[in-house]
C-alpha atoms as a PDB file:
ATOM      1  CA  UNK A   1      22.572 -15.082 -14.309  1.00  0.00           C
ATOM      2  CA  UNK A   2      24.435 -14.783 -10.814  1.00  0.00           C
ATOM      3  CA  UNK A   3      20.868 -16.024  -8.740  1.00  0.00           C
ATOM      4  CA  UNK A   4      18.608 -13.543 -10.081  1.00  0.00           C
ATOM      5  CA  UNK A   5      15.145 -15.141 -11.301  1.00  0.00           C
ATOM      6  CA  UNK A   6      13.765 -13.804 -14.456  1.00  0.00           C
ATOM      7  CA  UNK A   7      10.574 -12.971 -14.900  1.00  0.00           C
ATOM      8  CA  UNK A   8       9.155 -15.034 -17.414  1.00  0.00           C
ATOM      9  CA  UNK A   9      11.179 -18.356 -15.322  1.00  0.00           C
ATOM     10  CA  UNK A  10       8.418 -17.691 -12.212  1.00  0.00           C
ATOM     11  CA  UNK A  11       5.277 -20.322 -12.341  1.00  0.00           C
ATOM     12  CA  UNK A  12       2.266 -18.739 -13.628  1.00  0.00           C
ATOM     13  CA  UNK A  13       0.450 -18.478 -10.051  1.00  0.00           C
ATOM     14  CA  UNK A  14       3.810 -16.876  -8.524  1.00  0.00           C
ATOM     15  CA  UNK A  15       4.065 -14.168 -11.302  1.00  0.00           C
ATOM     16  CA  UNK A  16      -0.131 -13.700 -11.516  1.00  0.00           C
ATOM     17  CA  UNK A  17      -1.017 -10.477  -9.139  1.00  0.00           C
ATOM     18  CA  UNK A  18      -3.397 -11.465  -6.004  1.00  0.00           C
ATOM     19  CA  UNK A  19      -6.821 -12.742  -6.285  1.00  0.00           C
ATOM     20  CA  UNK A  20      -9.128  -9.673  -4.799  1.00  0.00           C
ATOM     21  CA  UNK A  21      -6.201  -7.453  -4.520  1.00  0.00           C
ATOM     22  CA  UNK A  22      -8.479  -4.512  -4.133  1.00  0.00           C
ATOM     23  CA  UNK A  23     -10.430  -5.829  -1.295  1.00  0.00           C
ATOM     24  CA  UNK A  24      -7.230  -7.004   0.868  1.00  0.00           C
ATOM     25  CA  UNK A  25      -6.977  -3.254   2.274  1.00  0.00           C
ATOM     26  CA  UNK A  26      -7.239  -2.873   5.731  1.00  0.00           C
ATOM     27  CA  UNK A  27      -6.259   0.883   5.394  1.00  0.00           C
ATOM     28  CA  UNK A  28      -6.362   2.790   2.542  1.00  0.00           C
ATOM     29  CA  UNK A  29      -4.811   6.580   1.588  1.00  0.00           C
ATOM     30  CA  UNK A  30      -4.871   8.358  -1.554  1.00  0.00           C
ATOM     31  CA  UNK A  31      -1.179   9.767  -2.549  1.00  0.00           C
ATOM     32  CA  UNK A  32      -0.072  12.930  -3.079  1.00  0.00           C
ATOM     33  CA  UNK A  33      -1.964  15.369  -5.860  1.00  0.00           C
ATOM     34  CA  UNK A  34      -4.005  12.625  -7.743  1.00  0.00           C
ATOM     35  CA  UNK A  35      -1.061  10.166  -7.985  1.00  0.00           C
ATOM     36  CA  UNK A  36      -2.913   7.196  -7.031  1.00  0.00           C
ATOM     37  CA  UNK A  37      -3.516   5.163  -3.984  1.00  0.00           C
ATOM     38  CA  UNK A  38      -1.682   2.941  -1.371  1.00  0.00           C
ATOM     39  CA  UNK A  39      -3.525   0.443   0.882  1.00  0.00           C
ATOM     40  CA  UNK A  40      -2.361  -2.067   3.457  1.00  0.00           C
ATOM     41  CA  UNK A  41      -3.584  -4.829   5.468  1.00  0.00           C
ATOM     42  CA  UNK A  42      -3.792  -5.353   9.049  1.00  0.00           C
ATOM     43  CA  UNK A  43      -0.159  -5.901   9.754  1.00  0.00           C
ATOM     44  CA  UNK A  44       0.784  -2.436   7.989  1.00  0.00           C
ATOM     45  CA  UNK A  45       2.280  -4.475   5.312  1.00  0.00           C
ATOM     46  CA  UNK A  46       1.589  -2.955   1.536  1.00  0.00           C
ATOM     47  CA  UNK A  47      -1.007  -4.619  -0.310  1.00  0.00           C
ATOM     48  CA  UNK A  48      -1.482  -2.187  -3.355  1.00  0.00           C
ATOM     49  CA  UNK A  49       0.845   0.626  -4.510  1.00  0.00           C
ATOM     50  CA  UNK A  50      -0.893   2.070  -7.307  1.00  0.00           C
ATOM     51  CA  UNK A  51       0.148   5.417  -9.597  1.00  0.00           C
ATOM     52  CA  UNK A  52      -1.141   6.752 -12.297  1.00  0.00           C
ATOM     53  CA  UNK A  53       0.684   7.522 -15.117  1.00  0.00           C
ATOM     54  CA  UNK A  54      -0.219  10.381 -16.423  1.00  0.00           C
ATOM     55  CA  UNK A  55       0.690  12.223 -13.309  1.00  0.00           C
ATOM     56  CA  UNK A  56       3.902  10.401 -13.228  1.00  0.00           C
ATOM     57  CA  UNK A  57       5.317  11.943 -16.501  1.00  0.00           C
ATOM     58  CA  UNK A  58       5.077  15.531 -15.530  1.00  0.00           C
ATOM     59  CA  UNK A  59       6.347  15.399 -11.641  1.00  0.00           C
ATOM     60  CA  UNK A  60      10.324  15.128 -10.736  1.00  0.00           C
ATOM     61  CA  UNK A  61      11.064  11.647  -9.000  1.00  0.00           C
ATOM     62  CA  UNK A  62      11.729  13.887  -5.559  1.00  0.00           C
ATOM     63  CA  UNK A  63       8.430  14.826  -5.982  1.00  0.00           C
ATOM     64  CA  UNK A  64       6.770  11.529  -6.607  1.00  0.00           C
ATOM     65  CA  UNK A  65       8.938  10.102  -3.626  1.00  0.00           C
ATOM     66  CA  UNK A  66       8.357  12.496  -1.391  1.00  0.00           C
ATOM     67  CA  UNK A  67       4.596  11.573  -1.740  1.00  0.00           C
ATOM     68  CA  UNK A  68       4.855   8.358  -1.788  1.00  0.00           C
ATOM     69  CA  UNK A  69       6.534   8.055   1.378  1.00  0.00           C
ATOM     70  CA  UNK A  70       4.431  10.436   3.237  1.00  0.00           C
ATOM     71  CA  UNK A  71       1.290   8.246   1.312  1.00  0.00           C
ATOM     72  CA  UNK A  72       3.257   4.878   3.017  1.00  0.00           C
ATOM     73  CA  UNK A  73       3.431   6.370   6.566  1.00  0.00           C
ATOM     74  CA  UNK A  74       0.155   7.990   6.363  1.00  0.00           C
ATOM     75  CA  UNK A  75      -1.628   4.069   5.485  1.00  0.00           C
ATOM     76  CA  UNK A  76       1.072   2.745   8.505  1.00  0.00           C
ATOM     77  CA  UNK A  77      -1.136   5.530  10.709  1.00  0.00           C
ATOM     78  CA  UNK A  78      -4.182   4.675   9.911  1.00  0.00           C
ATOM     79  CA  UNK A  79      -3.662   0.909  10.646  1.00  0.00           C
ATOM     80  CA  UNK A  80      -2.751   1.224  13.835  1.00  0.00           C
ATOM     81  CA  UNK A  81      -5.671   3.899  14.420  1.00  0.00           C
ATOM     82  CA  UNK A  82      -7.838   1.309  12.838  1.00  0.00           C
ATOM     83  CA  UNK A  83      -6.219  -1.197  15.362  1.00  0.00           C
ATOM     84  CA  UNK A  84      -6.648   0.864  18.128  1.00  0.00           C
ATOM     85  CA  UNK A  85     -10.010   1.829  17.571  1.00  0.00           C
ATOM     86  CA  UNK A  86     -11.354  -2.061  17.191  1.00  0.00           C
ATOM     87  CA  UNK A  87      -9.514  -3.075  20.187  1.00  0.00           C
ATOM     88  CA  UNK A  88     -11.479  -0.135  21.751  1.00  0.00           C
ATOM     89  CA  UNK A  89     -14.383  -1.631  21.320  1.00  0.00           C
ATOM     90  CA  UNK A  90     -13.772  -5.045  21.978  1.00  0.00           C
ATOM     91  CA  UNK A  91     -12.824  -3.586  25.418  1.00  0.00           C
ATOM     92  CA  UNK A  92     -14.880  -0.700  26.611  1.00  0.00           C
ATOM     93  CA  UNK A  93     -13.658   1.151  29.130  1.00  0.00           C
ATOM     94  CA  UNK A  94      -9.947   1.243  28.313  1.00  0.00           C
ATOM     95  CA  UNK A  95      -8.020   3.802  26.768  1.00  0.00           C
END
């Protein structure tokens, strides 16, 4: 198998998806035309990547990546506004 894991070898709690996956987003931004959404926590690190199908089937993959990229920087943005913001307030007066 040259190192690569297969799927069904990973325990059951390694290949379950996160407990409250939904409610780990620090940032959240819808992609593209109705494609789905992308959220991230507070490090800018992706915690959901979600498309939907339908969509999917009828766009080109330039299309869908060309979203999806501009979806992934957009959620990067709004963390660190996010970021900024809080540390704002934490510290009035600075800028």
């Amino acid at each position: 198998m040259s190192g690569l894991m297969r799927l069904y070898d990973l325990e059951p709690e390694q290949d379950a998806p996160p407990r409250n996956a939904r409610h780990d987003h620090f940032a959240q931004v819808l992609v593209g035309v109705g494609l789905g959404v992308v959220g991230a926590d507070e490090t800018g690190r992706l915690t959901e990547v979600s498309l939907d199908g339908r969509v999917l089937r009828v766009m080109s993959q330039d299309s869908v990546a060309r979203y999806l990229v501009e979806a992934v920087n957009a959620v990067q943005d709004a963390v660190h506004h996010r970021l900024v913001e809080q540390r704002r307030q934490q510290w009035p007066g600075t800028k």
